[in-house]
Protein backbone atom coordinates (compact mmCIF):
# COMPACT_ATOMS: atom_id res chain seq x y z
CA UNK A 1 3.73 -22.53 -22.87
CA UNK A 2 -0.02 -22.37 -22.69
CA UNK A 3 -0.27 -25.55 -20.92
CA UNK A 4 1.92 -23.50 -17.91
CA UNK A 5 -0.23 -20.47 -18.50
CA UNK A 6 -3.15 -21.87 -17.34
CA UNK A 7 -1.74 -24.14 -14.74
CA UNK A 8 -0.25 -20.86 -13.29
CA UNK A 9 -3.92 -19.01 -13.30
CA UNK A 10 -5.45 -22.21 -11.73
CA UNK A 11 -2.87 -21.99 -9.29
CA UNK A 12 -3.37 -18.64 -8.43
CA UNK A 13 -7.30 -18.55 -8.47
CA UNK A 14 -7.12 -21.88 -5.80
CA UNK A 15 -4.65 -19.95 -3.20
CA UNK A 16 -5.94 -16.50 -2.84
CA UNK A 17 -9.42 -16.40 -2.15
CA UNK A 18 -9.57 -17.72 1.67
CA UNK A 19 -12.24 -14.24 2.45
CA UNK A 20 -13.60 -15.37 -1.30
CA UNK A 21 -17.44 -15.44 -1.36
CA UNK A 22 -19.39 -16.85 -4.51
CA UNK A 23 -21.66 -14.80 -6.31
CA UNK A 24 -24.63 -17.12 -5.83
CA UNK A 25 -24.18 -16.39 -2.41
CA UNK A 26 -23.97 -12.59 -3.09
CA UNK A 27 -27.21 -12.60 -4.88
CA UNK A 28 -28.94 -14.36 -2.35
CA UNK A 29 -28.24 -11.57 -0.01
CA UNK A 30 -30.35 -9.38 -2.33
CA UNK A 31 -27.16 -7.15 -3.79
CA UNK A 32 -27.84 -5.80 -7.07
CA UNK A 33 -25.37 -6.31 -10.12
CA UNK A 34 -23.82 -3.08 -9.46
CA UNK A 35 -23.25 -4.04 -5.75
CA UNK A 36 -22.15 -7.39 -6.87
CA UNK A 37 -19.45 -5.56 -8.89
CA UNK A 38 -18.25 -2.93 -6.36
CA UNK A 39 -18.23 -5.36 -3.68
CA UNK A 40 -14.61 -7.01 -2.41
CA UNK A 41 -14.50 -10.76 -1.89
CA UNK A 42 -13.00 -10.30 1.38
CA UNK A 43 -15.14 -11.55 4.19
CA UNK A 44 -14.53 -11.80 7.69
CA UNK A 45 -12.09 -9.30 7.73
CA UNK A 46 -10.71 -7.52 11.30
CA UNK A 47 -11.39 -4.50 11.94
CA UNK A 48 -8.39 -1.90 12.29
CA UNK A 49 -9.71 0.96 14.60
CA UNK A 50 -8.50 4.51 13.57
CA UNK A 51 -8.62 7.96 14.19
CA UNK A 52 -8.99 11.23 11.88
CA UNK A 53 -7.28 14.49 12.75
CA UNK A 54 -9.93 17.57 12.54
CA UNK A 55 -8.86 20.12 10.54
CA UNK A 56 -5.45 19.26 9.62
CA UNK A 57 -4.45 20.97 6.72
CA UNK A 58 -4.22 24.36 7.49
CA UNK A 59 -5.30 26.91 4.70
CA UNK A 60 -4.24 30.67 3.90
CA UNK A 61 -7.81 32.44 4.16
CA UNK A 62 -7.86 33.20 0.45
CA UNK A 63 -6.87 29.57 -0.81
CA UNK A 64 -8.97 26.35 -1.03
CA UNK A 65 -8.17 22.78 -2.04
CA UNK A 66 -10.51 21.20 -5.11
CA UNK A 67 -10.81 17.77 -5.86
CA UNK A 68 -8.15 15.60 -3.17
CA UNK A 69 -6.50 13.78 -6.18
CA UNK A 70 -2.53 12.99 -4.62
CA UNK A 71 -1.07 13.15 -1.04
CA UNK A 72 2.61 12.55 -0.76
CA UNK A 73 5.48 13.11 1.95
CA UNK A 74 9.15 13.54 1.82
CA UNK A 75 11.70 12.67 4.43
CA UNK A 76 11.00 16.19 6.42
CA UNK A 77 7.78 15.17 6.78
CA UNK A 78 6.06 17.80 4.37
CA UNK A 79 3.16 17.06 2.72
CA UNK A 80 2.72 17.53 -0.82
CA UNK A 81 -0.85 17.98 -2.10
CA UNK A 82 -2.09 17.35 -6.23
CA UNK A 83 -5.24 19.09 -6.27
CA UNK A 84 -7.82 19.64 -9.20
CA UNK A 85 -9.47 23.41 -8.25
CA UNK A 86 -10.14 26.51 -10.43
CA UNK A 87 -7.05 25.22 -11.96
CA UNK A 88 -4.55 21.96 -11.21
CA UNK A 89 -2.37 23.19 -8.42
CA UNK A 90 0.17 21.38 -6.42
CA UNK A 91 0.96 22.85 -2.68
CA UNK A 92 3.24 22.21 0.00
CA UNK A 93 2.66 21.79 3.64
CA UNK A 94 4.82 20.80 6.37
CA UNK A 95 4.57 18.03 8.92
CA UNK A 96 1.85 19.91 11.27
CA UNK A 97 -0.70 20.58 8.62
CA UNK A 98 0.90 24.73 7.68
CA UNK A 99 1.01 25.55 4.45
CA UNK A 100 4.19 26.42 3.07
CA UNK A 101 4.46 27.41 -0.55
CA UNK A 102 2.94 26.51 -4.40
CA UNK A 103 4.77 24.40 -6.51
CA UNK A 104 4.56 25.26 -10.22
CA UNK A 105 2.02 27.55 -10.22
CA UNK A 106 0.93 27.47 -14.40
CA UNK A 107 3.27 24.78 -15.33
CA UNK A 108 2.21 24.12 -19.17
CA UNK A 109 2.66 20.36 -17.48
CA UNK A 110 -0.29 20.98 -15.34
CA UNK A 111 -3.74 20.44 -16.73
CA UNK A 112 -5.81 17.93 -14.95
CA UNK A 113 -3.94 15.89 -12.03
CA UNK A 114 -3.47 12.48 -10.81
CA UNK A 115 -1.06 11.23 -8.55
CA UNK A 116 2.10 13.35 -6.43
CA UNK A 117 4.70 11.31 -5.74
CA UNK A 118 7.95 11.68 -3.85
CA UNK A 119 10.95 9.17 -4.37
CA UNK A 120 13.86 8.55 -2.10
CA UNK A 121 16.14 11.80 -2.98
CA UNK A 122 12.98 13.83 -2.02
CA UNK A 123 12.43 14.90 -5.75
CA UNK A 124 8.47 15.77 -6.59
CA UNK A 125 7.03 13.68 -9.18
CA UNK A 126 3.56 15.29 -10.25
CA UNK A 127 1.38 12.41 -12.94
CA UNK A 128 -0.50 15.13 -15.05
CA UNK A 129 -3.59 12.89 -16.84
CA UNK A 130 -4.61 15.77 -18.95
CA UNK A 131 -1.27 17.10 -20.27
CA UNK A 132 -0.18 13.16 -20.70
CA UNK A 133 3.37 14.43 -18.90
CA UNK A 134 5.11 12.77 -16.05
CA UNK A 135 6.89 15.89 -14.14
CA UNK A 136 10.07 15.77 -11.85
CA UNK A 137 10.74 18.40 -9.51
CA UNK A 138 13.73 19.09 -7.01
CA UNK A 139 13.33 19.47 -3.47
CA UNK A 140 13.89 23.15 -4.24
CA UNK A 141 10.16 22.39 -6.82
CA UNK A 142 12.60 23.05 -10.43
CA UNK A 143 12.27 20.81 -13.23
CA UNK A 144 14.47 18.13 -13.88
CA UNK A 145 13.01 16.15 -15.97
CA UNK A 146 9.86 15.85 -18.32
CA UNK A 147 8.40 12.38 -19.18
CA UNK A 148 5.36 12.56 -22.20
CA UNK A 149 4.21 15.61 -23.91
CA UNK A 150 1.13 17.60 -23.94
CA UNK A 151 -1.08 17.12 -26.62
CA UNK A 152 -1.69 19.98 -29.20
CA UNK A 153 -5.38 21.67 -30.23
CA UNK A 154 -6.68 19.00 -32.08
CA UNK A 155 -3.87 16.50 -31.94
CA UNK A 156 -5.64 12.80 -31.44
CA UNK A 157 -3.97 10.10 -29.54
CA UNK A 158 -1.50 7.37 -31.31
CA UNK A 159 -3.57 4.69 -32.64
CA UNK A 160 -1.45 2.62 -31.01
CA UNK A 161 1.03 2.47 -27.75
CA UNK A 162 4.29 4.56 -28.10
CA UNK A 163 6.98 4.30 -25.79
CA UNK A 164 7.55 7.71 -25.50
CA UNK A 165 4.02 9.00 -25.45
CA UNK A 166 1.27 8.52 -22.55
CA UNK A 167 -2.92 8.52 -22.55
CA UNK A 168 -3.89 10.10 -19.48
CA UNK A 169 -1.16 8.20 -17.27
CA UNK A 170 -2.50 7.59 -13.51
CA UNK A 171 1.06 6.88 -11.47
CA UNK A 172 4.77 6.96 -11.26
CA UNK A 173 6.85 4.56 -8.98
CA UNK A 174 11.22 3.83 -8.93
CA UNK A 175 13.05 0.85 -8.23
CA UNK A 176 16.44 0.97 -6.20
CA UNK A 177 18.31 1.44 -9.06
CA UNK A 178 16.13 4.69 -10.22
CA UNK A 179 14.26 2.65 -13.21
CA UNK A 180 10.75 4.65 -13.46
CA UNK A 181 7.87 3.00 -13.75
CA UNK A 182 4.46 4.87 -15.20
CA UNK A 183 1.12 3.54 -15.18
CA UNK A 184 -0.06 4.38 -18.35
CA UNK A 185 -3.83 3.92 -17.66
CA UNK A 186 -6.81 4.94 -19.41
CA UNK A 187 -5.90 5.58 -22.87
CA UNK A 188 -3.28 3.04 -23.12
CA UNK A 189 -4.05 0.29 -20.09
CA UNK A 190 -0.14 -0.37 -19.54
CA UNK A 191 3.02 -0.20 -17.44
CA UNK A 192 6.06 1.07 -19.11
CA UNK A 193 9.65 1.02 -17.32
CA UNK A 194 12.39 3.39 -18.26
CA UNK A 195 15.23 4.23 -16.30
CA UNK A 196 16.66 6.60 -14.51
CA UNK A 197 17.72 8.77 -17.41
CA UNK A 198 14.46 8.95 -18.83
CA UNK A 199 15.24 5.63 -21.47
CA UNK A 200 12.74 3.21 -22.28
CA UNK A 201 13.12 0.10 -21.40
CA UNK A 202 10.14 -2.04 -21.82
CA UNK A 203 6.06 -2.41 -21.32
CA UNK A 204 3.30 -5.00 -19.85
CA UNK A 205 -0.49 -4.32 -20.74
CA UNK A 206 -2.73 -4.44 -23.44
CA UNK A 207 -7.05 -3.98 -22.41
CA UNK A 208 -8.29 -7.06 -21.32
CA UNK A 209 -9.01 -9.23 -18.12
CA UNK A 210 -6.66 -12.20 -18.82
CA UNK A 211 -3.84 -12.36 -16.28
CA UNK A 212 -1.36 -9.53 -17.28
CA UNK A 213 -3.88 -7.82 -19.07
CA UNK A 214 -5.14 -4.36 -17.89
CA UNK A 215 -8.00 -2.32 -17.44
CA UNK A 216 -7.69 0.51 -16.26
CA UNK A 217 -4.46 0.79 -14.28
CA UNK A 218 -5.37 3.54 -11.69
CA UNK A 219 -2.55 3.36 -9.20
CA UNK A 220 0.71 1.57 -9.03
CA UNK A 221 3.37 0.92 -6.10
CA UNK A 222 7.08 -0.99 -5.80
CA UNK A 223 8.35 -3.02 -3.08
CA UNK A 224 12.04 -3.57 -1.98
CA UNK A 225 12.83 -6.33 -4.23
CA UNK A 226 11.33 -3.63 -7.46
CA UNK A 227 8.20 -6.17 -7.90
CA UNK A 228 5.50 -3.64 -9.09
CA UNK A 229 1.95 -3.48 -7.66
CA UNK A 230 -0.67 -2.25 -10.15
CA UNK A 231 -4.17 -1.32 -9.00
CA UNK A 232 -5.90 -2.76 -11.97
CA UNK A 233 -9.54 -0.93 -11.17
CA UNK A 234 -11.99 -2.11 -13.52
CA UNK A 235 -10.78 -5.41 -13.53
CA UNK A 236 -11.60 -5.00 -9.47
CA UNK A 237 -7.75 -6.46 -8.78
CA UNK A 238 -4.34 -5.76 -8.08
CA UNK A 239 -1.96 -7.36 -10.15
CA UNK A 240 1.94 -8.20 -9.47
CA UNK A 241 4.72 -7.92 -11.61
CA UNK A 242 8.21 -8.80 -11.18
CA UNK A 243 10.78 -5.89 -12.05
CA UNK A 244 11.02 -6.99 -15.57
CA UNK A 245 7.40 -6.41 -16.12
CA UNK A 246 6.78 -10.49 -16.01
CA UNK A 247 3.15 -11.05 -14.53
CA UNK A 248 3.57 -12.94 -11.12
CA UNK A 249 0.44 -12.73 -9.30
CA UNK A 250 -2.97 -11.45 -8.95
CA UNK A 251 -5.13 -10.63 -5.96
CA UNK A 252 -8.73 -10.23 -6.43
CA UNK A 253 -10.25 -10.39 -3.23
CA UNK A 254 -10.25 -6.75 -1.99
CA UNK A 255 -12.30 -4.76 -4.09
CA UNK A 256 -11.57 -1.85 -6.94
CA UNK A 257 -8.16 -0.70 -6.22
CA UNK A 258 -8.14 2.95 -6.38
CA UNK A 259 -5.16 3.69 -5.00
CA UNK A 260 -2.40 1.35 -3.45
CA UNK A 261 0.52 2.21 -1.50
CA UNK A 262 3.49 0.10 0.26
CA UNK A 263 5.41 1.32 3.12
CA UNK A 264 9.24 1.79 3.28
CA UNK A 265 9.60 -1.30 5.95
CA UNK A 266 11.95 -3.13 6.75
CA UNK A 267 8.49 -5.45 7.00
CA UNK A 268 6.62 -3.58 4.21
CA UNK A 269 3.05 -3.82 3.82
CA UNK A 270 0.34 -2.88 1.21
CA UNK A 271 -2.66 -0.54 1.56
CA UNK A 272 -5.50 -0.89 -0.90
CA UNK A 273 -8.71 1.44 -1.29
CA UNK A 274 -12.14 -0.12 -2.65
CA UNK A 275 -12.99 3.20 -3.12
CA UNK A 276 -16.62 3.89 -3.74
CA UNK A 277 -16.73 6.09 -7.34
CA UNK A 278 -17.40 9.81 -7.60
CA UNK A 279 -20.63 9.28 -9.15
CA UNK A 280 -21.58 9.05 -5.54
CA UNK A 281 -23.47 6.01 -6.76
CA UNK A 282 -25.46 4.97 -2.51
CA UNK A 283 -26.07 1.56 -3.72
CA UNK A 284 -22.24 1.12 -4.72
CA UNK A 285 -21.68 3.56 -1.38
CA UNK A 286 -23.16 0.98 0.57
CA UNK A 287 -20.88 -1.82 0.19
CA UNK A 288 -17.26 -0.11 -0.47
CA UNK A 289 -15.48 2.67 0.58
CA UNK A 290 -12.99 0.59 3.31
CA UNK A 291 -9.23 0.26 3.08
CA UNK A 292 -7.15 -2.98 3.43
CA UNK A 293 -3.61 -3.33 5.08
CA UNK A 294 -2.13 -6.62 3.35
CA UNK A 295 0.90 -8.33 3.36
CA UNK A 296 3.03 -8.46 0.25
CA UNK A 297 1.34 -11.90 -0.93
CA UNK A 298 -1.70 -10.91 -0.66
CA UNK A 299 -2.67 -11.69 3.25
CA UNK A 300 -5.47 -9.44 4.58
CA UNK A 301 -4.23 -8.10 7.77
CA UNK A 302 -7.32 -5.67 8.64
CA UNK A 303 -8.94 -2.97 7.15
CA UNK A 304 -10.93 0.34 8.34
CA UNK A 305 -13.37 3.02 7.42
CA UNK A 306 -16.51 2.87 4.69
CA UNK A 307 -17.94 5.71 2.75
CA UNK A 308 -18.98 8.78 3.81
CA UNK A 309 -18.42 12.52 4.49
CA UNK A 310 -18.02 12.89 8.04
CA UNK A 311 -14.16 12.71 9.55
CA UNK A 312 -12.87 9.68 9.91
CA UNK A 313 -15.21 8.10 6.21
CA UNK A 314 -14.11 8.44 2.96
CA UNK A 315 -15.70 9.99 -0.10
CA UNK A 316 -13.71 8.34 -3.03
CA UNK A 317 -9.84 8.09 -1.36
CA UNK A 318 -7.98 9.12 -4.36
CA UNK A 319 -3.95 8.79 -3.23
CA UNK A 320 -2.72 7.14 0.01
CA UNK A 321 0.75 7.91 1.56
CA UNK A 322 2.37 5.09 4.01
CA UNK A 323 5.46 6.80 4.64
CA UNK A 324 4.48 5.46 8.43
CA UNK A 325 2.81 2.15 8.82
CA UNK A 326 0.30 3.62 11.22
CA UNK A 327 0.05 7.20 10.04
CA UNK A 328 -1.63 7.36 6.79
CA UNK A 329 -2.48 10.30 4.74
CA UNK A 330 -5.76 9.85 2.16
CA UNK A 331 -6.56 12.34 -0.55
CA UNK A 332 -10.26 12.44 -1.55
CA UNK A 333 -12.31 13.79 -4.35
CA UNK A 334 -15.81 13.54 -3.74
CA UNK A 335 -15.18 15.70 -0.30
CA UNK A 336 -12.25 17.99 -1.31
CA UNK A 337 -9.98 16.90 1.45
CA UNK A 338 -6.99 15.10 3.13
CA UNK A 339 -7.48 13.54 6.11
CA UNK A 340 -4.74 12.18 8.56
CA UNK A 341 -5.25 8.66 10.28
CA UNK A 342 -3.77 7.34 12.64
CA UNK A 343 -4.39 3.43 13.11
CA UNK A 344 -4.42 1.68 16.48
CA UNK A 345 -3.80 -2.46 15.05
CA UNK A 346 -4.71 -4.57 17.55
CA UNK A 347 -1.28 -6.66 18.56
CA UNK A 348 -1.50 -10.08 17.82
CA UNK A 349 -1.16 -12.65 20.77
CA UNK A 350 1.99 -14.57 20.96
């Protein structure tokens, strides 16, 4: 079994890194370790032009967004915003940008958010990292169903992993069949699957770097098939599982994965976000802050942007929503935004 183990990793370390640069060759450019780090292997990479709509989200005058921490859209096109303000607050917008309505306004769920998702019935699914809960909502923004529990004053976390209990979870993806997924990320660095009723099924993850291993699980997305896609941050990687939670893959070419996302298809693709981090750090500023369109195994198509404040740069992309292939939604926390994209790929020749 070990014997395959390793053959497996060799395998995968020789067939991913076409862009791969050595880090001799990083040094001699003068990066420092810290660039070294934040910097994606990728090199070479085509550019994907883009544009930013100004001033899209559209604001009553006596409300303000905090922290960008989750974008999501539903079938109508509205656009569902997790925001960390004066408190966590989750609002609704429809497809032009108007704001339409608050969704939960001082949910005990609601403490410090993470990631707003919507699956294919349209239901809201709010990942609360302070109050450890997983939320569903309706389309009509009720509760249906409650995953975790909030911790009490002075209640520490399980020493170890619980299948009912989360540590600061990140993300929340579904299958076909309705099996949940939850990234269960900082406290816990793990995946857990239950299914549609709320049931556990099983868990992959445990802190480390070896293949299946996680650190850090900050974002998570499922394809067709219900292979999982976990942005494994501080281990700078995105690792695949298959929908039993068996490690398949691992792509390490593209930078800290901050937030991934896969569109509906029928050709799906995956976005990735080397995010820079919200200590604003300019060295680490310098040499991240792009986002990569892949294929499912791992192909770079393109990417776009860097880091910055003005429209069309991003300032630590929290959330991404690919509903469209070419319209993308970004939720950012170091500028208290979303911004709208639209990309313009460049058609391959024939």
């Amino acid at each position: 079994m070990y014997t395959k183990f390793c053959l497996l990793w060799a395998a995968l370390a020789c067939a991913i890194p076409q862009y791969a640069q050595a880090p001799a060759a990083a040094q001699a450019e003068g990066l420092t370790p810290a660039q070294l780090n934040a910097r994606a292997k990728a090199q070479n990479v085509p550019e994907i032009p883009f544009e930013s709509a100004p001033n899209f989200l559209k604001l009553p005058p006596n409300l303000h967004l905090g922290e960008g921490i989750g974008v999501a859209t539903n079938s109508k096109g509205h656009i569902f915003v997790y925001t960390r303000s004066q408190a966590t607050r989750l609002f609704e917008f429809d497809a032009k940008g108007n704001y339409l309505r608050e969704i939960g306004e001082g949910l005990y769920g609601f403490a410090f958010a993470h990631a707003v998702r919507v699956d294919p019935q349209d239901n809201i699914w709010a990942v609360d990292e302070g109050s450890n809960m997983v939320i569903k909502f309706n389309p009509e923004g009720r509760v249906l169903m409650v995953l975790g529990r909030r911790p009490e004053p002075g209640e520490t976390a399980p020493a170890a992993p619980e299948p009912y209990t989360f540590n600061r979870p990140t993300d929340v993806a579904w299958d076909a069949a309705g099996n949940i997924f939850v990234s269960d990320g900082y406290g816990n660095s793990r995946v857990v699957k239950y299914d549609k009723n709320g049931r556990f099924i099983a868990s992959v993850g445990s802190k480390g770097s070896a293949p299946g291993q996680l650190n850090l699980p900050h974002t998570m997305a499922t394809d067709a098939k219900g292979n999982v896609y976990v942005g494994d941050r501080s281990n700078s990687r995105i690792e695949v599982f298959d929908n039993d939670l068996t490690f398949k893959a691992i792509y390490d070419n593209v930078g800290a994965p901050w937030a991934v996302c896969i569109t509906p298809g029928p050709h799906q693709y995956l976005y990735s976000s080397n995010s820079n981090p919200d200590s604003n750090n300019s060295l680490i500023s310098a040499v991240t802050g792009e986002i990569y369109k892949m294929e499912l195994d791992g192909t770079i198509l393109g990417k776009f942007g860097h880091a910055g404040k003005k429209l069309g740069e991003f300032a630590t992309v929290h959330e991404i929503d690919c509903r469209n292939e070419n319209e993308l939604l970004v939720s950012e926390i170091i500028s208290w935004r979303v911004q709208k994209l639209t990309l313009h790929p460049v058609r391959r020749a024939q």
